[in-house]
Protein backbone atom coordinates (compact mmCIF):
# COMPACT_ATOMS: atom_id res chain seq x y z
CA UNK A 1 -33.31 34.22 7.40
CA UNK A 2 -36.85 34.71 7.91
CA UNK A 3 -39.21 33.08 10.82
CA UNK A 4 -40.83 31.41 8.03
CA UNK A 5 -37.86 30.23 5.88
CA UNK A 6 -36.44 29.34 9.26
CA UNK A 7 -39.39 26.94 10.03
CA UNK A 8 -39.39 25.36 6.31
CA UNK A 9 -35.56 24.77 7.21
CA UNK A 10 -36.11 22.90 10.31
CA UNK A 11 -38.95 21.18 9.02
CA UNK A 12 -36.84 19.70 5.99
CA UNK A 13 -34.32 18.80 7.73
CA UNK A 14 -36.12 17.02 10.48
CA UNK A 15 -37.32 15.02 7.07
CA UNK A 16 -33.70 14.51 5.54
CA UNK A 17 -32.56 13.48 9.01
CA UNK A 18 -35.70 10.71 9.17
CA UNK A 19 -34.54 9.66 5.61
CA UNK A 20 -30.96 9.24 6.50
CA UNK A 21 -32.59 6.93 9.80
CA UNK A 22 -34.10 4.59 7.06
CA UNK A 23 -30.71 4.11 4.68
CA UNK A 24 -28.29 3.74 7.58
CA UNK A 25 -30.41 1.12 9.24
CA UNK A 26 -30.96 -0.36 5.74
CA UNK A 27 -27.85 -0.34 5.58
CA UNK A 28 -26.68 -1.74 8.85
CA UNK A 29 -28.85 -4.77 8.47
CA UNK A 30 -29.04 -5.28 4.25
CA UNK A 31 -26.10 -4.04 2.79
CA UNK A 32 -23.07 -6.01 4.21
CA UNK A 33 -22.96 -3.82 8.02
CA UNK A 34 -22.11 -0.40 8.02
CA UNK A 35 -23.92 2.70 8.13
CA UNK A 36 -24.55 4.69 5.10
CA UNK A 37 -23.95 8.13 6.64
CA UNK A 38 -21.95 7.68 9.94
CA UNK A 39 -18.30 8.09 8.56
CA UNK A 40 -17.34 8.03 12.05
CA UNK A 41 -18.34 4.47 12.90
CA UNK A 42 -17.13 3.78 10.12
CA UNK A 43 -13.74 4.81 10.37
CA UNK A 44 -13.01 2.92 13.69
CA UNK A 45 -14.15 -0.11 12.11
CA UNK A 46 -12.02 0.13 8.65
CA UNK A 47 -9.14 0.63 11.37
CA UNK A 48 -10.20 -2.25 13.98
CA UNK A 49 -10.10 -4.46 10.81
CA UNK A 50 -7.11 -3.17 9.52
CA UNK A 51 -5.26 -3.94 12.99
CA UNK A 52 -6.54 -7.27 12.99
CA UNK A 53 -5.31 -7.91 9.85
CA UNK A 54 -8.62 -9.25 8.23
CA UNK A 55 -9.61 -7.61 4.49
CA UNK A 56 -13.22 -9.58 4.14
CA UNK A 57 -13.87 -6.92 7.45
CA UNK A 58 -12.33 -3.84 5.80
CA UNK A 59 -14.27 -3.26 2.73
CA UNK A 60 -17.29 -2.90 3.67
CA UNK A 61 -16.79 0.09 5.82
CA UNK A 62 -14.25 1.48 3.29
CA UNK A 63 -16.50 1.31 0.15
CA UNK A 64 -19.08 2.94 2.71
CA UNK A 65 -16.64 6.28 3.53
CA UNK A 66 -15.39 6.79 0.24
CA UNK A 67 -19.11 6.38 -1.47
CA UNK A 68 -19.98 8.95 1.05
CA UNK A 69 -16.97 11.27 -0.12
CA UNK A 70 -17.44 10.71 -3.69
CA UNK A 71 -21.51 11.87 -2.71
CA UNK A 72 -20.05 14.75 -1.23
CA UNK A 73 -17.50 15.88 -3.75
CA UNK A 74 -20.16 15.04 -6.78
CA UNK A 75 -22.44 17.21 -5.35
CA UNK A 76 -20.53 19.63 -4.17
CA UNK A 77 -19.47 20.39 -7.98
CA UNK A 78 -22.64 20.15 -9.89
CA UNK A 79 -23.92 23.07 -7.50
CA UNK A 80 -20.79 25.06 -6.61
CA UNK A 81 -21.88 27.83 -8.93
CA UNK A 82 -25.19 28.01 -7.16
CA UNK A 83 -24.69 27.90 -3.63
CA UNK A 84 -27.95 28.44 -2.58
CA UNK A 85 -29.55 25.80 -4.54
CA UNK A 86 -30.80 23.02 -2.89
CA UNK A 87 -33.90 21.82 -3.97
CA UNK A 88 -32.16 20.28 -7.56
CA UNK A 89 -29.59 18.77 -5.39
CA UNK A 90 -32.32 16.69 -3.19
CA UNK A 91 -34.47 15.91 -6.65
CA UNK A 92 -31.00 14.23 -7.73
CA UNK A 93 -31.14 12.37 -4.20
CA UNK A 94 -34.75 11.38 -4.87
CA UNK A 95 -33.76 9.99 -8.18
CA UNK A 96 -30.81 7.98 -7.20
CA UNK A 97 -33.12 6.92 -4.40
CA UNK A 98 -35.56 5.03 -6.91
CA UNK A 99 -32.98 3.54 -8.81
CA UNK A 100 -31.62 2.04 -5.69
CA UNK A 101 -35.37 0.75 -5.27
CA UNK A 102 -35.64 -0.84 -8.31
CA UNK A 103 -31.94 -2.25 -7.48
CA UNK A 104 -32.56 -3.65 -4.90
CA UNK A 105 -36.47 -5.24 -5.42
CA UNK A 106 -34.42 -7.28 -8.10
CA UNK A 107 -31.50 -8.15 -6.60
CA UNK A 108 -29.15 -8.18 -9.31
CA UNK A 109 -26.71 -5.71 -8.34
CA UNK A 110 -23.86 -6.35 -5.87
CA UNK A 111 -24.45 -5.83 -2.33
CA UNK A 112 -21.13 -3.56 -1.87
CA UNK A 113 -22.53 -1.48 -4.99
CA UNK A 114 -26.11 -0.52 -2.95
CA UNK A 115 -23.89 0.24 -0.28
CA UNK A 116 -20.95 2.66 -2.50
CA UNK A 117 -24.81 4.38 -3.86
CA UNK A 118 -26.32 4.53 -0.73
CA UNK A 119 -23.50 5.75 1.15
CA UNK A 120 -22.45 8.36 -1.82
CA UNK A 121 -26.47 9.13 -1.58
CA UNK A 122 -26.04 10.20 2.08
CA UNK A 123 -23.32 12.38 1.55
CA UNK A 124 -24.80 14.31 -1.82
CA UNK A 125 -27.46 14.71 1.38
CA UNK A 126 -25.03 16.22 3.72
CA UNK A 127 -23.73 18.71 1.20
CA UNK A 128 -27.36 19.95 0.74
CA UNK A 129 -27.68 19.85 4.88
CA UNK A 130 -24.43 22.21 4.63
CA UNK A 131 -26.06 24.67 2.72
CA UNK A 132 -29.33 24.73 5.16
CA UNK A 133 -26.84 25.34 7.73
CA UNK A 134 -28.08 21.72 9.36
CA UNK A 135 -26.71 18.08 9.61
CA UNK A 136 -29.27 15.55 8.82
CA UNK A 137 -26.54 12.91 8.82
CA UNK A 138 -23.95 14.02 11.66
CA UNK A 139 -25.87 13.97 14.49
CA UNK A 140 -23.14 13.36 17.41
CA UNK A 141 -22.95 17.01 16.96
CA UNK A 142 -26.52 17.92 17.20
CA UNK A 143 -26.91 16.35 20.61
CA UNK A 144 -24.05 17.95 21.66
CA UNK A 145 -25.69 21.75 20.38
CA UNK A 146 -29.04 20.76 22.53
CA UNK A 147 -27.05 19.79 25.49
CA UNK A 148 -25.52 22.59 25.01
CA UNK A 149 -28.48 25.01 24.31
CA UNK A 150 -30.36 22.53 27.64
CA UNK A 151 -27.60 24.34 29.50
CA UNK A 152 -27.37 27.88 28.50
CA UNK A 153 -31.21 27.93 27.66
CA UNK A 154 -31.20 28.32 23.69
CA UNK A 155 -34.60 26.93 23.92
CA UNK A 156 -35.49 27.04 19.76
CA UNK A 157 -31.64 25.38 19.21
CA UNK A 158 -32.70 22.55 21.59
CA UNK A 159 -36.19 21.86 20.16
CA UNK A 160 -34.89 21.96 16.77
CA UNK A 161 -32.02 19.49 18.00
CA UNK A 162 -34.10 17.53 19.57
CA UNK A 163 -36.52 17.08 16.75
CA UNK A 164 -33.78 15.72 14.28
CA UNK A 165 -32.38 13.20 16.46
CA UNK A 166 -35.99 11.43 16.85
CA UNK A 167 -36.32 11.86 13.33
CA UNK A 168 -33.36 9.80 12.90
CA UNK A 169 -35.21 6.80 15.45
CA UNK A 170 -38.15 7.16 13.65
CA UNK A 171 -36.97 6.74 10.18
CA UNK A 172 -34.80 3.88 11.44
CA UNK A 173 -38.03 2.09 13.15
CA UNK A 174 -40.31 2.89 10.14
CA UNK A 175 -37.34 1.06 8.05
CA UNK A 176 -37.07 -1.83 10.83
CA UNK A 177 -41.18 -2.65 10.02
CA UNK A 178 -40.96 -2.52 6.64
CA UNK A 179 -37.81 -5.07 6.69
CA UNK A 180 -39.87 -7.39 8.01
CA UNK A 181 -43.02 -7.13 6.14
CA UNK A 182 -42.01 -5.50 2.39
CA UNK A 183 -38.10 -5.08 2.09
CA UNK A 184 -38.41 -3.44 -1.33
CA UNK A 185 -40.15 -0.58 0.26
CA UNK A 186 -37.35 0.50 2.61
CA UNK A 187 -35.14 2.92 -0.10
CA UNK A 188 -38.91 4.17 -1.32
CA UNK A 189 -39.89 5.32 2.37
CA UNK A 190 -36.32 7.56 2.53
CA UNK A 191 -37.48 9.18 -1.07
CA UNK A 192 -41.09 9.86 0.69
CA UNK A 193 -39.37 11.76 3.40
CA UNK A 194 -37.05 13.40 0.75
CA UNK A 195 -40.23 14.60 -1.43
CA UNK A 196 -41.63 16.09 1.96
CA UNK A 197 -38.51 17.83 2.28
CA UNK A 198 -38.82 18.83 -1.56
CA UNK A 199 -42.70 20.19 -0.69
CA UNK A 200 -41.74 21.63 2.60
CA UNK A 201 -38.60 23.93 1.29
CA UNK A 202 -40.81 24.98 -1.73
CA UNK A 203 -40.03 25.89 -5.35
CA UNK A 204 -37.08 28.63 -4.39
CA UNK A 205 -35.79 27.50 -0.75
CA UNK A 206 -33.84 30.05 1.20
CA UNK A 207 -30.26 28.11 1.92
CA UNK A 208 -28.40 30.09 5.16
């Protein structure tokens, strides 16, 4: 990859990871508690509930990992015979995006449904992410790479690290404002970042 296609890479994803801020705090604080994209997280707290025995805790999380999957694996498919495409992939995201807008401005779709779409959103994300040879969604190990590269002096891995993981805080925050002053804009603010993403990588982006 190119200097230049590198730069449009980073660039995007520092977007993608800002966008994936917005739904996991969306969905953290509007969609019944867990995160859209942190599988992790998730995962400890499916168990936690599971060991204390109580289902209303369980759900949640679960409907949250397997929408994720099911993002994953849907994606995955529609573009396995084009494995460097990634600019339909994230128009897809956009559109699911706006219909989880409209969704939720009206309120008349179940609150673990937003989270299955959001969650399944994220993940259709990370599969594009996996083709740009980035994680916009995983970040546990992006801080490890630029604690890494802080160590052994991979200055470019570190910036680039660094970069994402205040995307992620600012995405989140942006999200956190508009909670409190125009909730129905919080799923269109991750499709602006998405479309920046979509400008930034071009008509014919260069996957690694």
């Amino acid at each position: 990859m190119g200097e230049r296609a590198a730069i449009r890479v980073a660039t995007a994803s520092t977007l993608l990871a800002a966008a994936s801020g917005v739904v996991d705090l969306w969905a953290v604080t509007s969609l019944g508690g867990p995160f859209a994209g942190v599988v992790t997280g998730n995962l400890v707290t499916v168990g936690g509930a599971a060991g204390r025995g109580d289902a209303g805790a369980l759900w949640p999380p679960l409907v949250a990992v397997l929408g994720f999957a099911a993002g994953v694996a849907v994606w995955s498919s529609a573009w396995r015979r084009r494995p460097d495409a990634v600019g339909a992939p994230l128009a897809v995201e956009l559109v699911v995006l706006g219909a989880l807008a409209v969704a939720w401005v009206f309120r008349g779709v179940p609150t673990l449904v937003l989270l299955a779409v959001a969650a399944a959103t994220m993940g259709g994300q990370s599969s594009v992410a996996l083709r740009l040879g980035e994680s916009t969604t995983y970040l546990t190990g992006t801080l490890t790479g630029a604690m890494a590269a802080l160590v052994t002096g991979g200055a470019r891995g570190r910036v680039v690290a660094l970069k994402q993981l205040a995307a992620v805080v600012a995405g989140a925050a942006g999200a956190a404002v508009l909670l409190g002053v125009l909730p129905g804009a919080v799923p269109v603010l991750a499709g602006v970042l998405v479309v920046g993403a979509l400008v930034v990588l071009g008509r014919r982006p260069t996957a690694r």
